[in-house]
C-alpha atoms as a PDB file:
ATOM      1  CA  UNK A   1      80.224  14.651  21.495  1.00  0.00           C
ATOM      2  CA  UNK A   2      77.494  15.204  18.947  1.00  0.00           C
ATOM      3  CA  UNK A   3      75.311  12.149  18.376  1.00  0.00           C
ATOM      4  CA  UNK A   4      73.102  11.016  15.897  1.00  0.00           C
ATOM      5  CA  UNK A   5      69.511   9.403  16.725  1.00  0.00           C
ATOM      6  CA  UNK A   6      68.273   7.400  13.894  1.00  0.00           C
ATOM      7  CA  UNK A   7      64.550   5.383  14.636  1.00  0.00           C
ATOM      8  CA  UNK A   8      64.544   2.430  12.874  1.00  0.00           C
ATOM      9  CA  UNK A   9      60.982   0.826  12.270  1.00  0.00           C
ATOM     10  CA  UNK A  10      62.981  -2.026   9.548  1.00  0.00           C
ATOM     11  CA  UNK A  11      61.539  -0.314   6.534  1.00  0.00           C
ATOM     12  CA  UNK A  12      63.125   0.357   3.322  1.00  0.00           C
ATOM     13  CA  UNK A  13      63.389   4.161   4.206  1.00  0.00           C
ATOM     14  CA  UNK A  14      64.995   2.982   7.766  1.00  0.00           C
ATOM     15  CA  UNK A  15      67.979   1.293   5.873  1.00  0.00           C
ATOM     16  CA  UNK A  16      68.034   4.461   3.809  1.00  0.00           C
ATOM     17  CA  UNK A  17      68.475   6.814   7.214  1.00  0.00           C
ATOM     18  CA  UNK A  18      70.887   4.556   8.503  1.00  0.00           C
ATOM     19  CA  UNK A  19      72.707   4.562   5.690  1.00  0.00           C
ATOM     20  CA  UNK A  20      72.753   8.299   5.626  1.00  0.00           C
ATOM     21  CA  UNK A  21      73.229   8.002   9.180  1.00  0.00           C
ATOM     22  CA  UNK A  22      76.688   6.482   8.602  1.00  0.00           C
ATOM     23  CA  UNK A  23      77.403   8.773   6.007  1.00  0.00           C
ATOM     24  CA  UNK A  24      76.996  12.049   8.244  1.00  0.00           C
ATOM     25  CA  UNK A  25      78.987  10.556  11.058  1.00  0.00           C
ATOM     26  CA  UNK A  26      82.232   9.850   8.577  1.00  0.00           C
ATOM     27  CA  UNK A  27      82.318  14.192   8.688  1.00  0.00           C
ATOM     28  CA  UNK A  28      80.774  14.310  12.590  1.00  0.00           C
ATOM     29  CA  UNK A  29      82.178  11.868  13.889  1.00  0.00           C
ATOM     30  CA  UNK A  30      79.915  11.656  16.342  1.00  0.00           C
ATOM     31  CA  UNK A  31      78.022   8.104  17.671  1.00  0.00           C
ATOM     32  CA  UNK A  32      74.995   6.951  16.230  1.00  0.00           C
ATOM     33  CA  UNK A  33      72.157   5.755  18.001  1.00  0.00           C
ATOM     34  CA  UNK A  34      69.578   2.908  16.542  1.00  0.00           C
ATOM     35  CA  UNK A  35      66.451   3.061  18.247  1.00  0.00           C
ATOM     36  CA  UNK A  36      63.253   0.753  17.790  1.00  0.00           C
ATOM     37  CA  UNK A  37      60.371   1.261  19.613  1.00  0.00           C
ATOM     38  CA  UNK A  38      57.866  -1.060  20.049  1.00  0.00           C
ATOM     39  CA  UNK A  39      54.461  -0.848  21.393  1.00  0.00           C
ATOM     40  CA  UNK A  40      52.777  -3.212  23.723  1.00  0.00           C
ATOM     41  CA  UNK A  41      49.900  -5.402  22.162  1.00  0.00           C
ATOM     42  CA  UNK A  42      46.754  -4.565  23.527  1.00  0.00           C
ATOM     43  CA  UNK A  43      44.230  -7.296  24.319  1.00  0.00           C
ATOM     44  CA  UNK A  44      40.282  -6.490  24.097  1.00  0.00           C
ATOM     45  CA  UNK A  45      37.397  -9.267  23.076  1.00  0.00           C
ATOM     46  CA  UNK A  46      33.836  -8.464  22.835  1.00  0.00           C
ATOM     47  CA  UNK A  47      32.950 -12.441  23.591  1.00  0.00           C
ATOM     48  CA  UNK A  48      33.828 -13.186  27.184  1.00  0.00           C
ATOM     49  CA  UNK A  49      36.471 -12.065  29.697  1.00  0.00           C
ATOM     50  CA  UNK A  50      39.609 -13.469  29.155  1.00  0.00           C
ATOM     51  CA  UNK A  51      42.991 -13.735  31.001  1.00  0.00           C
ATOM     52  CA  UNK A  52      46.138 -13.151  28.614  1.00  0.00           C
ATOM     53  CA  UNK A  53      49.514 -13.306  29.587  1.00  0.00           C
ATOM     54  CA  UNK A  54      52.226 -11.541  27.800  1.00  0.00           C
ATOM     55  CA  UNK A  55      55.869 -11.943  28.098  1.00  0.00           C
ATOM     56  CA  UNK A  56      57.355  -8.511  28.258  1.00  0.00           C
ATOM     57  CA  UNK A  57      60.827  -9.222  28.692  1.00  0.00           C
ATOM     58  CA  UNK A  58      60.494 -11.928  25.033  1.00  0.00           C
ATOM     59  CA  UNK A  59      58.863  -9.136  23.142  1.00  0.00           C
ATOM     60  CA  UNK A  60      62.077  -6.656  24.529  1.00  0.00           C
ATOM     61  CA  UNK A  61      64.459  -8.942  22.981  1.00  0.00           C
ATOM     62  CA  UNK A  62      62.932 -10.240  20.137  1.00  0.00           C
ATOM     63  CA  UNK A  63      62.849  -6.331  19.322  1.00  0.00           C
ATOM     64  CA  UNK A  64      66.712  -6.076  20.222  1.00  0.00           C
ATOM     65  CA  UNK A  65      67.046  -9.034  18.241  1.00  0.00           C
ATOM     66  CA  UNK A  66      65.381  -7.438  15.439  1.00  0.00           C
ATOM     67  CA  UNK A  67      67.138  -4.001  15.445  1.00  0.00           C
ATOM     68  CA  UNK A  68      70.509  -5.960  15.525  1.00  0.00           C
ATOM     69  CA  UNK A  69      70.087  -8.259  12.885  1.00  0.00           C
ATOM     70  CA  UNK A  70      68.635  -4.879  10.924  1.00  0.00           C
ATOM     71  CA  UNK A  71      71.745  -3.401  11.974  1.00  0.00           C
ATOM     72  CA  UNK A  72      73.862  -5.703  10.680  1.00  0.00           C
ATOM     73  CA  UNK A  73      72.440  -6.404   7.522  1.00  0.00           C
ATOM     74  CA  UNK A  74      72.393  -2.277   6.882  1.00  0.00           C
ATOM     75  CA  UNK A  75      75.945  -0.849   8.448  1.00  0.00           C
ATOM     76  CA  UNK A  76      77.607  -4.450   8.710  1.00  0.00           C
ATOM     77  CA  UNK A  77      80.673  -4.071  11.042  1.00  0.00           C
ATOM     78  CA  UNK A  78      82.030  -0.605   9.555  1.00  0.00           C
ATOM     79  CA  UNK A  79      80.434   1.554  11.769  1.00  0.00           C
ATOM     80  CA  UNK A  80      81.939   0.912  15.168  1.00  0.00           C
ATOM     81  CA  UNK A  81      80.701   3.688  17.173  1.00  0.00           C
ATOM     82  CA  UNK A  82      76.802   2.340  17.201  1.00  0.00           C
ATOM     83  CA  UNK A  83      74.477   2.179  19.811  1.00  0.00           C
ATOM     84  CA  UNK A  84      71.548   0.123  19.626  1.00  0.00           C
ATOM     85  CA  UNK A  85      68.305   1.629  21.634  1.00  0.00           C
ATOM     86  CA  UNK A  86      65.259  -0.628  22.440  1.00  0.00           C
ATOM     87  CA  UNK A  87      61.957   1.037  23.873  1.00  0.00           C
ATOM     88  CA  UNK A  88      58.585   0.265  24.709  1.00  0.00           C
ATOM     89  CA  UNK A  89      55.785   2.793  23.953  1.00  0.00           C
ATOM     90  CA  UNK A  90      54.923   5.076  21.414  1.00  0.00           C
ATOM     91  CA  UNK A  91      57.225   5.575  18.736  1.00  0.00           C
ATOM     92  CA  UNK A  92      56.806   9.180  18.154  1.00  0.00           C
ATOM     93  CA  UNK A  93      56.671   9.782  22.014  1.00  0.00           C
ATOM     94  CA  UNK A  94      59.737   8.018  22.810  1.00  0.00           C
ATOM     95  CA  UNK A  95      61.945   9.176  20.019  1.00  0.00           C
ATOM     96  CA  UNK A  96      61.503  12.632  21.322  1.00  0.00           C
ATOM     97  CA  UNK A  97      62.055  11.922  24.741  1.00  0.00           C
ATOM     98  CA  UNK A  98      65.229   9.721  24.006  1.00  0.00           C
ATOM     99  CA  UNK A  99      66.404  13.594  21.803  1.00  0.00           C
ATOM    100  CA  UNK A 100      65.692  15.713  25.229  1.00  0.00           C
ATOM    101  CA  UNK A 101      67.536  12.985  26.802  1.00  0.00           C
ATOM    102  CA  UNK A 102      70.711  12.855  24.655  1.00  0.00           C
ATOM    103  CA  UNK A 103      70.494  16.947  24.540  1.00  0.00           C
ATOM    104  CA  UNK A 104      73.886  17.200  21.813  1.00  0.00           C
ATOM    105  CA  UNK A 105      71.420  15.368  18.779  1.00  0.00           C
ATOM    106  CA  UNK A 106      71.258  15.263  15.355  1.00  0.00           C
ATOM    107  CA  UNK A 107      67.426  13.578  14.434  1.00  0.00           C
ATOM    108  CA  UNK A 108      66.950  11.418  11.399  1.00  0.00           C
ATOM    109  CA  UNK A 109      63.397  10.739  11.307  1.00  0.00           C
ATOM    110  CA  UNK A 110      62.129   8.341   8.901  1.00  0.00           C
ATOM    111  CA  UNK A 111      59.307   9.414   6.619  1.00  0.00           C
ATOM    112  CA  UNK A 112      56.659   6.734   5.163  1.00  0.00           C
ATOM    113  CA  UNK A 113      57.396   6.413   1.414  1.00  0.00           C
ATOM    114  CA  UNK A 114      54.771   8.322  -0.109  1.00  0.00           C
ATOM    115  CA  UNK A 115      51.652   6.501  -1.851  1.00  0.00           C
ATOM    116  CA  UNK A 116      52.234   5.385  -5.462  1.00  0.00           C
ATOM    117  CA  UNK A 117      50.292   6.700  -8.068  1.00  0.00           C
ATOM    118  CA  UNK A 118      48.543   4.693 -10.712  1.00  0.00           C
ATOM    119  CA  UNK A 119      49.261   5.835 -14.044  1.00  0.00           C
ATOM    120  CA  UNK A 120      45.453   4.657 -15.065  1.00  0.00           C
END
């Protein structure tokens, strides 16, 4: 079975590659993977040492959290075959990784709107 990885960073041009997403898999037929990666906050002061504590396993599911409300705002509950994917690190890093991984994958990678231009 084919599959088709679509990173999701909850942009405008994410709910277009899902949507397109959907689209390819009605000929495919294949399952679709959402996948939001998140990167860990990193901590640094140039005033005295500190001590911060960070709750890894809130920031994993507030990002879950995140992906499926995104999820269901964008593909509602007519996709069934959807497979929501939550990692930590790089985003670029990961989503390659999760493509080795999967081996059988179709990529949607979503591109940063392009700057607008003033017309002045």
């Amino acid at each position: 079975m084919q599959t088709i990885l679509c990173p999701v960073d909850f942009s405008a041009s994410s709910e277009n590659a899902v949507r397109y997403a959907v689209q390819l898999n009605q000929v495919l037929k294949s399952k679709i993977i959402l996948m939001h990666a998140y990167m860990t906050p990193v901590l640094y002061s140039d005033v005295a040492p500190f001590v911060a504590s960070l709750d890894f396993e809130t920031l994993q599911s507030e990002a879950y959290e995140s992906l499926k409300k995104f999820c269901n705002k964008v593909v509602g509950d007519t996709e069934k075959n959807v497979e929501l994917l939550i990692q930590q690190g790089l985003p670029s890093a990961r989503i390659i990784e999760i493509a080795i991984e999967k081996k059988r994958i179709w990529l949607l990678w979503v591109l940063p709107a392009p700057p607008q231009q003033s017309d002045s």
